[in-house]
Protein backbone atom coordinates (compact mmCIF):
# COMPACT_ATOMS: atom_id res chain seq x y z
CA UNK A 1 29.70 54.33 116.37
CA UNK A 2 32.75 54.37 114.17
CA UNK A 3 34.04 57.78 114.04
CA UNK A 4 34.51 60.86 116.34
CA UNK A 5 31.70 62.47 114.98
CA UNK A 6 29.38 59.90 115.95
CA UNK A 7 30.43 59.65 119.17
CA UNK A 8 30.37 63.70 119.85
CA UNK A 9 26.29 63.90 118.35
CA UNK A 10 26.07 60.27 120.04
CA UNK A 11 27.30 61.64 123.73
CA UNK A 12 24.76 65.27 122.98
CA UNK A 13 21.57 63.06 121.95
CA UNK A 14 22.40 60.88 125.04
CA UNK A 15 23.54 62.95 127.37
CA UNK A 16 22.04 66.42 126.46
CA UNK A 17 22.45 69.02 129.07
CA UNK A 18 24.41 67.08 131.79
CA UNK A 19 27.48 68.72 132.34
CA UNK A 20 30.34 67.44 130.13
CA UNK A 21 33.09 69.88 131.56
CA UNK A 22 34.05 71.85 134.44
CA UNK A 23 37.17 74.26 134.32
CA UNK A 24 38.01 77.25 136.45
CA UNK A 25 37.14 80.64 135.24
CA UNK A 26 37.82 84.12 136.43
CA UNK A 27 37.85 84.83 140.09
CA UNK A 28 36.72 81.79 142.05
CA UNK A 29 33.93 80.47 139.63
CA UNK A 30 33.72 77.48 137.81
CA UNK A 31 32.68 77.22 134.37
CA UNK A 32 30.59 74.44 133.26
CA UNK A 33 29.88 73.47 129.41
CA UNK A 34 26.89 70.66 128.60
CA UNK A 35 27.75 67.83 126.13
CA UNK A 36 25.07 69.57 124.31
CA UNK A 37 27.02 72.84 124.35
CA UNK A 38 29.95 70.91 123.55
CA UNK A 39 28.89 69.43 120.16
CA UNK A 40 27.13 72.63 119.11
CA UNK A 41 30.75 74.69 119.08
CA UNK A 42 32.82 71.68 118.01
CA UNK A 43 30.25 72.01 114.61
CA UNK A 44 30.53 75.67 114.28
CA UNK A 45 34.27 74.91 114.17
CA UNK A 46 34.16 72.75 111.46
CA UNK A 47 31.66 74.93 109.56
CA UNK A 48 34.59 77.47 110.30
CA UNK A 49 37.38 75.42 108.96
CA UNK A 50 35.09 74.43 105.53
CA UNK A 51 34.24 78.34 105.56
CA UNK A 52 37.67 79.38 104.91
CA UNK A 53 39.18 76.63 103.61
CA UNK A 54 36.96 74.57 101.60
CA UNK A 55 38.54 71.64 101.70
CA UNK A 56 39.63 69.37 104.57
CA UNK A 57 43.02 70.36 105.96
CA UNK A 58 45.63 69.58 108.81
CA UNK A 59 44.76 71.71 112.05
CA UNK A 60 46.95 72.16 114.61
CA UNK A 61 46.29 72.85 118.44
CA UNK A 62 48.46 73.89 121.14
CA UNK A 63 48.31 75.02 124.54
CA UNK A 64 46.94 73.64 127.73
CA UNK A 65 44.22 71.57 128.31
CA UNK A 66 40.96 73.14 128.23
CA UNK A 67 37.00 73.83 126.95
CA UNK A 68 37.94 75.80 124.24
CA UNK A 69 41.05 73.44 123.35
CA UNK A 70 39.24 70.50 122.86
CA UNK A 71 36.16 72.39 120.77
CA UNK A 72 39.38 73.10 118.51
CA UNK A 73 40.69 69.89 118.21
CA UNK A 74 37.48 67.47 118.47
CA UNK A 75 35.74 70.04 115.86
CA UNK A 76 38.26 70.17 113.27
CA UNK A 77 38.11 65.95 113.35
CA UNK A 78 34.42 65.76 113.57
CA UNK A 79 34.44 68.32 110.60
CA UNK A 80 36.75 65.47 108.13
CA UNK A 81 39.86 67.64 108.73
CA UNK A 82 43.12 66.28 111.11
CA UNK A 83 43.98 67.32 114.01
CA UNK A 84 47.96 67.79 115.09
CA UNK A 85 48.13 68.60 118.77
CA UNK A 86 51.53 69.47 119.67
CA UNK A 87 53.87 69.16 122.89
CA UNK A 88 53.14 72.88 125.22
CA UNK A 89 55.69 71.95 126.92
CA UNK A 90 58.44 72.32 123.33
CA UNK A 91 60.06 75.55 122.17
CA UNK A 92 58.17 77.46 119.80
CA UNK A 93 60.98 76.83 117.38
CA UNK A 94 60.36 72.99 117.65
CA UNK A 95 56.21 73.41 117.90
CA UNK A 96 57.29 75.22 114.03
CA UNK A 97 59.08 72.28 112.88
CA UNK A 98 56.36 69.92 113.83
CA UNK A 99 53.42 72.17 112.53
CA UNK A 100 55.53 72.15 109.15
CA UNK A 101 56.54 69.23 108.90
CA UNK A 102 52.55 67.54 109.50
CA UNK A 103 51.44 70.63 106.91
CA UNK A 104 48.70 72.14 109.21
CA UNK A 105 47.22 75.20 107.26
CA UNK A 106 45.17 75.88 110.95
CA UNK A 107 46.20 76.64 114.02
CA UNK A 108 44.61 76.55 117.00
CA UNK A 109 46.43 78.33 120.33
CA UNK A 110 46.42 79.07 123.36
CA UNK A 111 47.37 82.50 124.93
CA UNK A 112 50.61 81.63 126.23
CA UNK A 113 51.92 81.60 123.13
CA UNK A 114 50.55 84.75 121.43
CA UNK A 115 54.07 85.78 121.54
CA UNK A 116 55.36 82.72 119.69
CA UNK A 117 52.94 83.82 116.65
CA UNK A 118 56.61 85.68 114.43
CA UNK A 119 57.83 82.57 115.05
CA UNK A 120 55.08 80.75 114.03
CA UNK A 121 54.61 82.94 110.85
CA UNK A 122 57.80 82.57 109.77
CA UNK A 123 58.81 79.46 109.98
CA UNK A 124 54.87 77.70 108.90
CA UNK A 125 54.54 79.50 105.45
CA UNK A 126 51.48 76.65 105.09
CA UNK A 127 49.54 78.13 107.94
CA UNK A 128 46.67 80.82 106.50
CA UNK A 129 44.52 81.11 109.79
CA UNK A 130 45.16 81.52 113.44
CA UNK A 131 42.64 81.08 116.01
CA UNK A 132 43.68 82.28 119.39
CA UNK A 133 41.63 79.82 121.86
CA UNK A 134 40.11 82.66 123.75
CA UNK A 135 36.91 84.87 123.64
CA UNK A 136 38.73 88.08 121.93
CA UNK A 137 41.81 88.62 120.04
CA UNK A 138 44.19 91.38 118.74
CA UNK A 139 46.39 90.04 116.05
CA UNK A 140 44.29 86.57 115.03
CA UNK A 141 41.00 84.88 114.92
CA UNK A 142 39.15 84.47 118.95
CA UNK A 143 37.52 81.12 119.06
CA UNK A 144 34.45 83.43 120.33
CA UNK A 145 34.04 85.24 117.24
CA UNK A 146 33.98 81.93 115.90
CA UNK A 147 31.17 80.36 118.11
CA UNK A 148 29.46 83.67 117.80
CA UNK A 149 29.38 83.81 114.13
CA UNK A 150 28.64 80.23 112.67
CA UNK A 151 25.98 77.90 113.40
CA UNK A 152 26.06 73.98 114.36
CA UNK A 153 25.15 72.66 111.13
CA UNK A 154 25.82 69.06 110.02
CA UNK A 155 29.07 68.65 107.74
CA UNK A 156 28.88 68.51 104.46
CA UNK A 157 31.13 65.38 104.43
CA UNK A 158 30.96 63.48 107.99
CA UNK A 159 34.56 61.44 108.24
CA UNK A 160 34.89 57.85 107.17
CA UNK A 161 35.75 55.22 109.15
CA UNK A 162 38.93 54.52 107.60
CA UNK A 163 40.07 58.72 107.26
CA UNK A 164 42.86 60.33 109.12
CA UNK A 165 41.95 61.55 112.52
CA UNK A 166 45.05 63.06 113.93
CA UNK A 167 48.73 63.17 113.66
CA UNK A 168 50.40 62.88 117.18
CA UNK A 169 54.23 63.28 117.54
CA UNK A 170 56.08 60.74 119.83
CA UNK A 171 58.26 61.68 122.42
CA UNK A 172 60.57 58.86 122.23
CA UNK A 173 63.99 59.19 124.77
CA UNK A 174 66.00 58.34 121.45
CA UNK A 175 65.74 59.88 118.01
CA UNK A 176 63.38 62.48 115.96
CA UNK A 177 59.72 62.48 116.98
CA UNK A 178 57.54 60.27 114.47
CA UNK A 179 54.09 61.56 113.74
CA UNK A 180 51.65 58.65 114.33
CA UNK A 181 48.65 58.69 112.14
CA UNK A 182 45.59 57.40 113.52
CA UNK A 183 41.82 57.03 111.89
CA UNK A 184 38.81 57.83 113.63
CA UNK A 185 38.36 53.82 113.10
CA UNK A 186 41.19 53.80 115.56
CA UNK A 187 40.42 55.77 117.86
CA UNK A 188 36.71 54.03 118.11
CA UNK A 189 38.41 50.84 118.57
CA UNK A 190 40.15 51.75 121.47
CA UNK A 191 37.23 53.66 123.27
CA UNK A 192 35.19 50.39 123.10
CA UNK A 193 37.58 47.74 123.50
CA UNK A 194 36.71 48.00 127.09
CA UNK A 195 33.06 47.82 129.29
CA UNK A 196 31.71 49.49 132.55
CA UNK A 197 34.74 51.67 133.19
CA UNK A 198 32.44 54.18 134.26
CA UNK A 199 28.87 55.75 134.70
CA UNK A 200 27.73 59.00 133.75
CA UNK A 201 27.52 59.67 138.06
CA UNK A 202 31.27 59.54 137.56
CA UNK A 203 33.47 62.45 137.90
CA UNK A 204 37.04 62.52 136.48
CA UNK A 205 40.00 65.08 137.05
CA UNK A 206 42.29 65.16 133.79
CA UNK A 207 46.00 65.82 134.89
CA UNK A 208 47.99 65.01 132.11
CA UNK A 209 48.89 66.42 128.99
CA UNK A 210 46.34 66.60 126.73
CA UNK A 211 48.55 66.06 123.19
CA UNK A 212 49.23 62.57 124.67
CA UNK A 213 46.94 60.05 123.15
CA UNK A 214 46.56 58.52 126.83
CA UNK A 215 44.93 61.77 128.42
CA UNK A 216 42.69 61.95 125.04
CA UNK A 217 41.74 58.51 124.81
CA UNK A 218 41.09 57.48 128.57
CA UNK A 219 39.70 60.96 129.80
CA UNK A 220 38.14 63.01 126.77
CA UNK A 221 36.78 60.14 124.82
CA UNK A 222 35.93 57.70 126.89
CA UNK A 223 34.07 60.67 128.94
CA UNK A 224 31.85 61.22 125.93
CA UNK A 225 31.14 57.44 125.86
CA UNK A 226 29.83 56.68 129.15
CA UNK A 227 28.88 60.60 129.97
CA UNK A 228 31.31 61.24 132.60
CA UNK A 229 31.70 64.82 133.29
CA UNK A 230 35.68 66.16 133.01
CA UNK A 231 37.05 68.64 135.70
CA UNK A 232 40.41 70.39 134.43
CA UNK A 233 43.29 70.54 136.48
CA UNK A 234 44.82 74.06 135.66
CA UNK A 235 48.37 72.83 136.95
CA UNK A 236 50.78 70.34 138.30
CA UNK A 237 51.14 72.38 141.04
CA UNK A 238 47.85 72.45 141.86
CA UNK A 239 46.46 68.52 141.79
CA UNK A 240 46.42 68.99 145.36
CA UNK A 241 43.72 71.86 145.37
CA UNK A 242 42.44 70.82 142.71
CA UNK A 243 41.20 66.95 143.85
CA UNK A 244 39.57 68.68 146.80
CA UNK A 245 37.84 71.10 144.41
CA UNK A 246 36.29 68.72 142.12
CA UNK A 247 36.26 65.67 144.31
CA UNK A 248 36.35 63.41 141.69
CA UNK A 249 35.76 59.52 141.44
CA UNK A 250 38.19 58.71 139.26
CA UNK A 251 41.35 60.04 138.28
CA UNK A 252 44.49 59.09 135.44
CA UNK A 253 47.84 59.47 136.16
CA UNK A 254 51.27 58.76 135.43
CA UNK A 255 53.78 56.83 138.25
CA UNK A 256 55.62 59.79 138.48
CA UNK A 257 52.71 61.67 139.85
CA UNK A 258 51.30 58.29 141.73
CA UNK A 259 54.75 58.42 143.55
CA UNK A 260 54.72 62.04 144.18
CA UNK A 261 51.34 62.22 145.78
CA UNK A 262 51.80 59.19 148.01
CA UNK A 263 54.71 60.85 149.46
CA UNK A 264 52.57 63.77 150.12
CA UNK A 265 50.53 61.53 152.23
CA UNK A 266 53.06 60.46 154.01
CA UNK A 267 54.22 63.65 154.77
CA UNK A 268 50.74 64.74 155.91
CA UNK A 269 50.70 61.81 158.16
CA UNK A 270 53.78 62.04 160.37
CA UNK A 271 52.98 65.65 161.33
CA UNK A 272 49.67 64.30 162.14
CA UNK A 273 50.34 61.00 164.12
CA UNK A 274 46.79 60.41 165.63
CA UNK A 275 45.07 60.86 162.44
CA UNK A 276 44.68 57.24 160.57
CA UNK A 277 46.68 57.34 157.20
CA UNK A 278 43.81 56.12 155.69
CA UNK A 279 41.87 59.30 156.39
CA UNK A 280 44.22 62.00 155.36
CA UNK A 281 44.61 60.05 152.30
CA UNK A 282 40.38 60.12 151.78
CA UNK A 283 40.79 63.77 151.75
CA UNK A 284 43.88 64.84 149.83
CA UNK A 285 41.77 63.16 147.20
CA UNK A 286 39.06 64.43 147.77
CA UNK A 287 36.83 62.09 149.64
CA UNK A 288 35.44 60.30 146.91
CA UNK A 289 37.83 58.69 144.88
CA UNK A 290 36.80 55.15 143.55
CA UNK A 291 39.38 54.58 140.98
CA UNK A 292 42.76 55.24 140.19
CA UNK A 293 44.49 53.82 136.84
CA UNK A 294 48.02 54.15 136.46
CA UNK A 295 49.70 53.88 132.73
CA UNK A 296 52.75 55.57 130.36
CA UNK A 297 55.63 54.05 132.47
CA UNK A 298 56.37 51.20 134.99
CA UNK A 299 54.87 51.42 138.10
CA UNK A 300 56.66 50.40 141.22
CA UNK A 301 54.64 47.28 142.69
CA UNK A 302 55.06 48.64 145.97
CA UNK A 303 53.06 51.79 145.48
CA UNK A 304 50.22 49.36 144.35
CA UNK A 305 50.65 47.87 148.06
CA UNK A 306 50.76 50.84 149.43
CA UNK A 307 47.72 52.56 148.17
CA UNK A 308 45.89 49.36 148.78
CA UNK A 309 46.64 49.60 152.40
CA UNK A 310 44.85 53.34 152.29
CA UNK A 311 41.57 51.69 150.64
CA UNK A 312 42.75 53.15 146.95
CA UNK A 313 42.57 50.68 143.87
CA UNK A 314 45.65 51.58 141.02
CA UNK A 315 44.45 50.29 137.65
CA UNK A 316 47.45 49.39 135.42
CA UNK A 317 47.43 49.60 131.83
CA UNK A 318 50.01 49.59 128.98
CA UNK A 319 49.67 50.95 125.44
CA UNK A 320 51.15 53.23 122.92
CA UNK A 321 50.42 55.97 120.90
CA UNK A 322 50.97 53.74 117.92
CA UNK A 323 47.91 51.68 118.82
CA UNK A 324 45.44 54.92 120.14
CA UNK A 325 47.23 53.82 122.92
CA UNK A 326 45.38 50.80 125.05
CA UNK A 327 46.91 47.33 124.38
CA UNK A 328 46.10 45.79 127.97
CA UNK A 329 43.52 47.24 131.00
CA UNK A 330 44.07 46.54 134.08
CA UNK A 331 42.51 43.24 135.56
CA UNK A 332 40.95 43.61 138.41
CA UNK A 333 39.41 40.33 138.93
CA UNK A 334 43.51 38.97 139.92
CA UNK A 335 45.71 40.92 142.08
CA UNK A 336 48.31 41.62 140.12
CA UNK A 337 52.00 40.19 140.44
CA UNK A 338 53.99 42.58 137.91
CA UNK A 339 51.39 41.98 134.93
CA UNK A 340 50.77 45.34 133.40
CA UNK A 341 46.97 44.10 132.99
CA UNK A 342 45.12 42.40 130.83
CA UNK A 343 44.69 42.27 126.49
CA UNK A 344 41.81 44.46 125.81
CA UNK A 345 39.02 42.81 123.37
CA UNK A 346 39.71 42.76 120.13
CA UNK A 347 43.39 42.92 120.37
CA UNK A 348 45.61 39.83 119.71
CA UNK A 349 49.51 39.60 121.25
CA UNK A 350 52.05 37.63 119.86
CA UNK A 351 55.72 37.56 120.94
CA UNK A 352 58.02 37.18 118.44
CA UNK A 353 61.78 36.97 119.62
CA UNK A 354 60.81 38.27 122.74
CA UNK A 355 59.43 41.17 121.74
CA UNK A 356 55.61 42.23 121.84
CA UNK A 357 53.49 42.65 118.67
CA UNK A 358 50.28 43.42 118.99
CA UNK A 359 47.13 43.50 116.13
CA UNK A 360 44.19 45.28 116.39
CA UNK A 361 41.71 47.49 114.55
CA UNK A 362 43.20 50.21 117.29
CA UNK A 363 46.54 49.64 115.16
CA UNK A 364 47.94 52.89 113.58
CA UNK A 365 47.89 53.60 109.96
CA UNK A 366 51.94 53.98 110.47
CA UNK A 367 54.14 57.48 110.26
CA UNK A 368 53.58 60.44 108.82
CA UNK A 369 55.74 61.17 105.41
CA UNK A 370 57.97 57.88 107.21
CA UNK A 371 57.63 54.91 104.96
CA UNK A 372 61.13 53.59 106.66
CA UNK A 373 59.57 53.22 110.20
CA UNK A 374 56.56 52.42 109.13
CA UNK A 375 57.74 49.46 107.34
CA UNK A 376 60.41 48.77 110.47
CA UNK A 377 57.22 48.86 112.66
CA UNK A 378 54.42 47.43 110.60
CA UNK A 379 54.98 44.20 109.51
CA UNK A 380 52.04 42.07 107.83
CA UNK A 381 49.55 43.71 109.84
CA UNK A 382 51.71 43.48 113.23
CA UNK A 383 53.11 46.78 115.14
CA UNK A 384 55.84 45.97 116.80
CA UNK A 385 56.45 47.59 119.79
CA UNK A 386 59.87 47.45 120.77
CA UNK A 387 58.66 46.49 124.18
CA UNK A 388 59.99 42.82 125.38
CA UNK A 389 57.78 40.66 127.47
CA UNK A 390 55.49 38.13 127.88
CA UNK A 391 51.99 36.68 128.38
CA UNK A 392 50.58 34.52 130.69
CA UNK A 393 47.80 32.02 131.01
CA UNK A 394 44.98 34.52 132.09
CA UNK A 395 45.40 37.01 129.32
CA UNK A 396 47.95 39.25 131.30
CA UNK A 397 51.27 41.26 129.59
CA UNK A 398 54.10 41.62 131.85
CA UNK A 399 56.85 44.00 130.16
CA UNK A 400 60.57 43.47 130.58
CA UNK A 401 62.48 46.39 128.77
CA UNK A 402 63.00 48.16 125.62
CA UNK A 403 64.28 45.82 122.66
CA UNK A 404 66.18 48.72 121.79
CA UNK A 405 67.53 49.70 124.60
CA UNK A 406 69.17 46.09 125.17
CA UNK A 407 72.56 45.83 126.72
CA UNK A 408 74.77 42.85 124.48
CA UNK A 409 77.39 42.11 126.62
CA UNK A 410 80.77 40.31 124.81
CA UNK A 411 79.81 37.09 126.20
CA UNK A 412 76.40 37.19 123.99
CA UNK A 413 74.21 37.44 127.31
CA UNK A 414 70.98 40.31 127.01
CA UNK A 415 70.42 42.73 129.39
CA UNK A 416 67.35 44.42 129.62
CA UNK A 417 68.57 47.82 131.30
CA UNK A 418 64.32 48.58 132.29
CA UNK A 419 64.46 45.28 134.29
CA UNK A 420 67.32 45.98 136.44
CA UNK A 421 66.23 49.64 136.81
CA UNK A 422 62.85 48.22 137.95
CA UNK A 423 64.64 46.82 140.82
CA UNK A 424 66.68 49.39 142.24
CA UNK A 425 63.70 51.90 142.06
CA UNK A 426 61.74 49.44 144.17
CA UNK A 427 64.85 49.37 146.73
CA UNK A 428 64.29 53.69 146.76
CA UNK A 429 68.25 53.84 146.16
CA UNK A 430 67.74 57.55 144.48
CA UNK A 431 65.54 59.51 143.02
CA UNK A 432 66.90 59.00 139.55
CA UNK A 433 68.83 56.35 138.17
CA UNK A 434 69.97 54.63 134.57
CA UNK A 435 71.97 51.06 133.57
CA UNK A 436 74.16 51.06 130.93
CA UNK A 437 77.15 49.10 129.72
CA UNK A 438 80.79 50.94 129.97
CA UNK A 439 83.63 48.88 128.91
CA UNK A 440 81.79 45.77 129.33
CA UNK A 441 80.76 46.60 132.83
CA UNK A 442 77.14 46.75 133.65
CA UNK A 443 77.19 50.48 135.23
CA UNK A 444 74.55 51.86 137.54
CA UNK A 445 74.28 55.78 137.53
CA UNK A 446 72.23 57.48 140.14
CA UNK A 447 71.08 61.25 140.54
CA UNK A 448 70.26 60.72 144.60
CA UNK A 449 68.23 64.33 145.22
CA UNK A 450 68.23 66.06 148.01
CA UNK A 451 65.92 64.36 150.90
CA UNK A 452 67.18 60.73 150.39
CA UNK A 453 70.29 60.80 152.25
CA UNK A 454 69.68 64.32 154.00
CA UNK A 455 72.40 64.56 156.92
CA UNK A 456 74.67 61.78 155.99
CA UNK A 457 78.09 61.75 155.35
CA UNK A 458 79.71 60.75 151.91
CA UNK A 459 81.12 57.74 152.98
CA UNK A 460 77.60 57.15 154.94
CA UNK A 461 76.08 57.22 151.53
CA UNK A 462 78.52 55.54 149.94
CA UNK A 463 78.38 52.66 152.01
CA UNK A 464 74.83 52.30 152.36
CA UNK A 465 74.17 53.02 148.15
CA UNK A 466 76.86 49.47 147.97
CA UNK A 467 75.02 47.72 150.09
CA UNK A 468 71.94 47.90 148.34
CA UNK A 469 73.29 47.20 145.22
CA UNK A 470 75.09 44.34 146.68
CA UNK A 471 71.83 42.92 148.08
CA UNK A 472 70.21 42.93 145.13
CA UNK A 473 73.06 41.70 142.99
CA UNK A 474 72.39 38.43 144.84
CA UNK A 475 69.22 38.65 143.77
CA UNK A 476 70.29 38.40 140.28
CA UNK A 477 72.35 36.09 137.80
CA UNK A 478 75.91 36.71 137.90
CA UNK A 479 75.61 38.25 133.94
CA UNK A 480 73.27 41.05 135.20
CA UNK A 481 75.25 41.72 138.42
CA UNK A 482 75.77 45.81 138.45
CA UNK A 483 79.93 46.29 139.01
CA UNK A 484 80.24 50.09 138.78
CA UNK A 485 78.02 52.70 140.40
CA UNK A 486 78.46 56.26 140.15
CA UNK A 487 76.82 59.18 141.21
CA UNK A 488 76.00 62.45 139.49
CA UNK A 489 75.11 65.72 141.23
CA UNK A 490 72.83 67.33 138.19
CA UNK A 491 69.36 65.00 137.24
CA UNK A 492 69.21 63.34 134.11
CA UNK A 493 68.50 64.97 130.99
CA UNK A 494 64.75 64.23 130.02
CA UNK A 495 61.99 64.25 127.19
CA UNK A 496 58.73 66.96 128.38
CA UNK A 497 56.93 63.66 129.36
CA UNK A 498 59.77 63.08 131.79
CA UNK A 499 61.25 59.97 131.23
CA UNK A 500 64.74 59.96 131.17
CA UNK A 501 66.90 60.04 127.68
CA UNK A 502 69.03 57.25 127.22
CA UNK A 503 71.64 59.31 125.02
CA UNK A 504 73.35 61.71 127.58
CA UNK A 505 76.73 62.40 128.76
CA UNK A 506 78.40 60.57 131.48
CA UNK A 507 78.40 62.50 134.56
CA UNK A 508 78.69 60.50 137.81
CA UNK A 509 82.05 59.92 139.80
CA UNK A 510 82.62 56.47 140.39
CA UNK A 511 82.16 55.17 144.73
């Protein structure tokens, strides 16, 4: 298999009627598509696209995660045309820069933004069709018409190997989002550059946003590979419904949801003390969870403990979109001690002033209309990452911070800002926090929230915030001792994927 066509008629011919995806519908009822079903209206929208267009173009998608979503996206790439899924999550203002500035001439959306299309219209003069991702339509193109009125024929040009798959805009805490460009050679790479991850008796729940390479990769793809069948989760705010719904066996997430749910747990546990933790946790994921992998930020070591202690296994992973995204899988054959798993097959690491470049056939083709970062990134056939770390004897990546976000103190010592952060996260000294240098003084800023410190008095908090700091200060040499700490009553400004942005305003008063 060596493009996303093949592996769309590979999963139907294997797979046939076994259900491929579940999603809510109206009422109560759940909605279930075959991978059969699936590859039949992702080829009736590619017959679409070469119907009106006649040539392979740029076609955007937006909107949530869902059936008709992906039979946009996956059947505009299967058809030789790109796909440019954009942020939901972004103004419509900036989902019309992005559209026009990756020159989609298709795009497909969801309802919510039906009242977005002026702005769309205006500001994408390249975009001739709109395809509202929904059975009927007013004012554009219903994806139902679509299915309705073409058949599943074969494309008259199936993609190459080497052609451009998608476009997928980073959400980097610094600068101007860069629009990756990977090949359907890429994106093959990645789904095989791992074995037995799961079994078509496998059910998954996909949480995250599906624009992000991870969520498309490691649920969608990989699904279609080993004929898993894909639940959708409707909403954040309904993961905990929603895992009891679909009862799934395995499930991606980020830490930040990892975190969130194991407090849950907690919670659920000390108003019911005779109840093992173990148990409540079984449930509020459904009873029949297996697997749980973890990637897309640092994960606190802890929280691997802790789920371990409930029976649950956190995978750990690192990538990045630039390489479709997996660079390392976890290794499950060592418990791991930091390590953010182990080099996937295929890929080769090499650390090159401390920081980690990586080669692969996974390796993007570089930036859209950016020869200037692509020529900053790619270098002889190496991405570089702008991640620092190192490698170990077994195979294993451990990650120490952001080359970029380095902290050059006067004396010529480096500070990686990630690896001091690391630590006071694991201490749970707030629920936010950042490093930076100010006036030569490593500063520690902290957004506390509201259930840390509940009932204490300021100088309570005060005193107890410098102690931990303290503590782990000896922990430390004396160059990456923290020697200011403020605190900031608003949170931290952040990018849609929630990681915090590194150029913001000062805004804690100094304890």
């Amino acid at each position: 298999m060596k493009t996303l066509y093949d592996l769309v008629i590979g999963a139907k011919t294997s797979f046939g009627d076994k259900t491929f995806i579940k999603e809510k519908a109206a009422g109560d009822a759940i909605s279930e598509k075959s991978f059969n079903q699936f590859a039949a209206d992702a080829l009736r929208v590619s017959a679409f696209l070469k119907d009106k267009f006649g040539k392979k173009i740029h076609a955007g998608v937006v909107g949530p995660t869902s059936y008709n979503y992906l039979v946009g996206y996956i059947g505009a790439m299967i058809g030789g045309n790109t796909g440019v899924p954009i942020d939901a999550q972004l103004s419509p203002d900036d989902i019309a820069e992005l559209l026009d500035r990756a020159d989609v001439e298709a795009l497909f959306f969801d309802k919510k933004f039906a009242a977005a299309l002026p702005v769309f219209k205006e500001k994408c003069p390249k975009i001739k069709e709109y395809v509202l991702l929904a059975d009927t339509a007013e004012d554009a193109t219903a994806l139902g018409e679509v299915l309705a009125e073409y058949s599943p024929d074969t494309p008259d040009e199936i993609p190459a190997e080497g052609d451009l798959a998608a476009i997928l805009f980073t959400s980097g805490t610094t600068g101007k989002a860069k629009g990756v460009m990977l090949s359907h050679g890429n994106f093959m790479d990645n789904v095989f550059c791992c074995d037995n991850e799961a079994t078509t008796e496998d059910v998954l729940l996909t949480v995250l946003p599906i624009h992000h390479v991870y969520c498309f990769t490691c649920d969608i793809l990989l699904s279609l590979r080993y004929g898993t069948t894909v639940c959708i989760n409707d909403s954040l705010m309904k993961v905990a419904q929603n895992l009891k719904l679909f009862q799934p066996t395995i499930i991606l997430l980020v830490p930040m949801i990892v975190s969130t749910i194991y407090k849950q747990i907690k919670k659920a546990s000390k108003s019911l003390p005779l109840i093992p933790m173990k148990v409540i946790a079984k449930k509020a994921f459904g009873g029949r969870l297996k697997m749980m992998f973890s990637g897309g930020a640092y994960l606190n070591p802890d929280l691997l403990t802790a789920y371990e202690k409930l029976g649950i296994t956190i995978a750990q992973g690192y990538g990045m979109t630039e390489c479709s995204p997996r660079i390392t899988s976890a290794d499950l054959t060592r418990k791991s001690d930091g390590d953010v798993g182990k080099i996937v097959k295929g890929c080769e690491v090499r650390i090159v002033d401390g920081e980690i470049t990586v080669k692969s056939p996974s390796v993007m083709q570089g930036y859209y209309k950016d020869e200037q970062s692509t020529a900053e990134t790619l270098k002889d056939g190496w991405l570089y990452t702008g991640d620092l770390g190192h490698t170990d004897e077994f195979g294993r990546l451990y990650i120490t911070g952001r080359k970029k976000n380095l902290i050059i103190l006067s004396n010529g010592e480096n500070v990686s800002p990630e690896e001091l952060e690391n630590k006071f996260e694991a201490a749970n000294i707030a629920q936010e926090l950042m490093v930076y240098s100010e006036d030569e003084m490593l500063t520690l800023e902290l957004f506390l929230g509201s259930e840390l410190y509940k009932g204490k008095s300021d100088e309570k908090i005060a005193a107890e915030i410098k102690d931990k700091v303290k503590a782990i200060n000896k922990t430390l040499p004396s160059s990456k001792n923290i020697h200011r700490i403020r605190v900031r009553n608003v949170e931290f400004e952040k990018t849609t994927s929630r990681k915090i942005k590194r150029a913001q305003s000062v805004q804690g008063e100094t304890i």
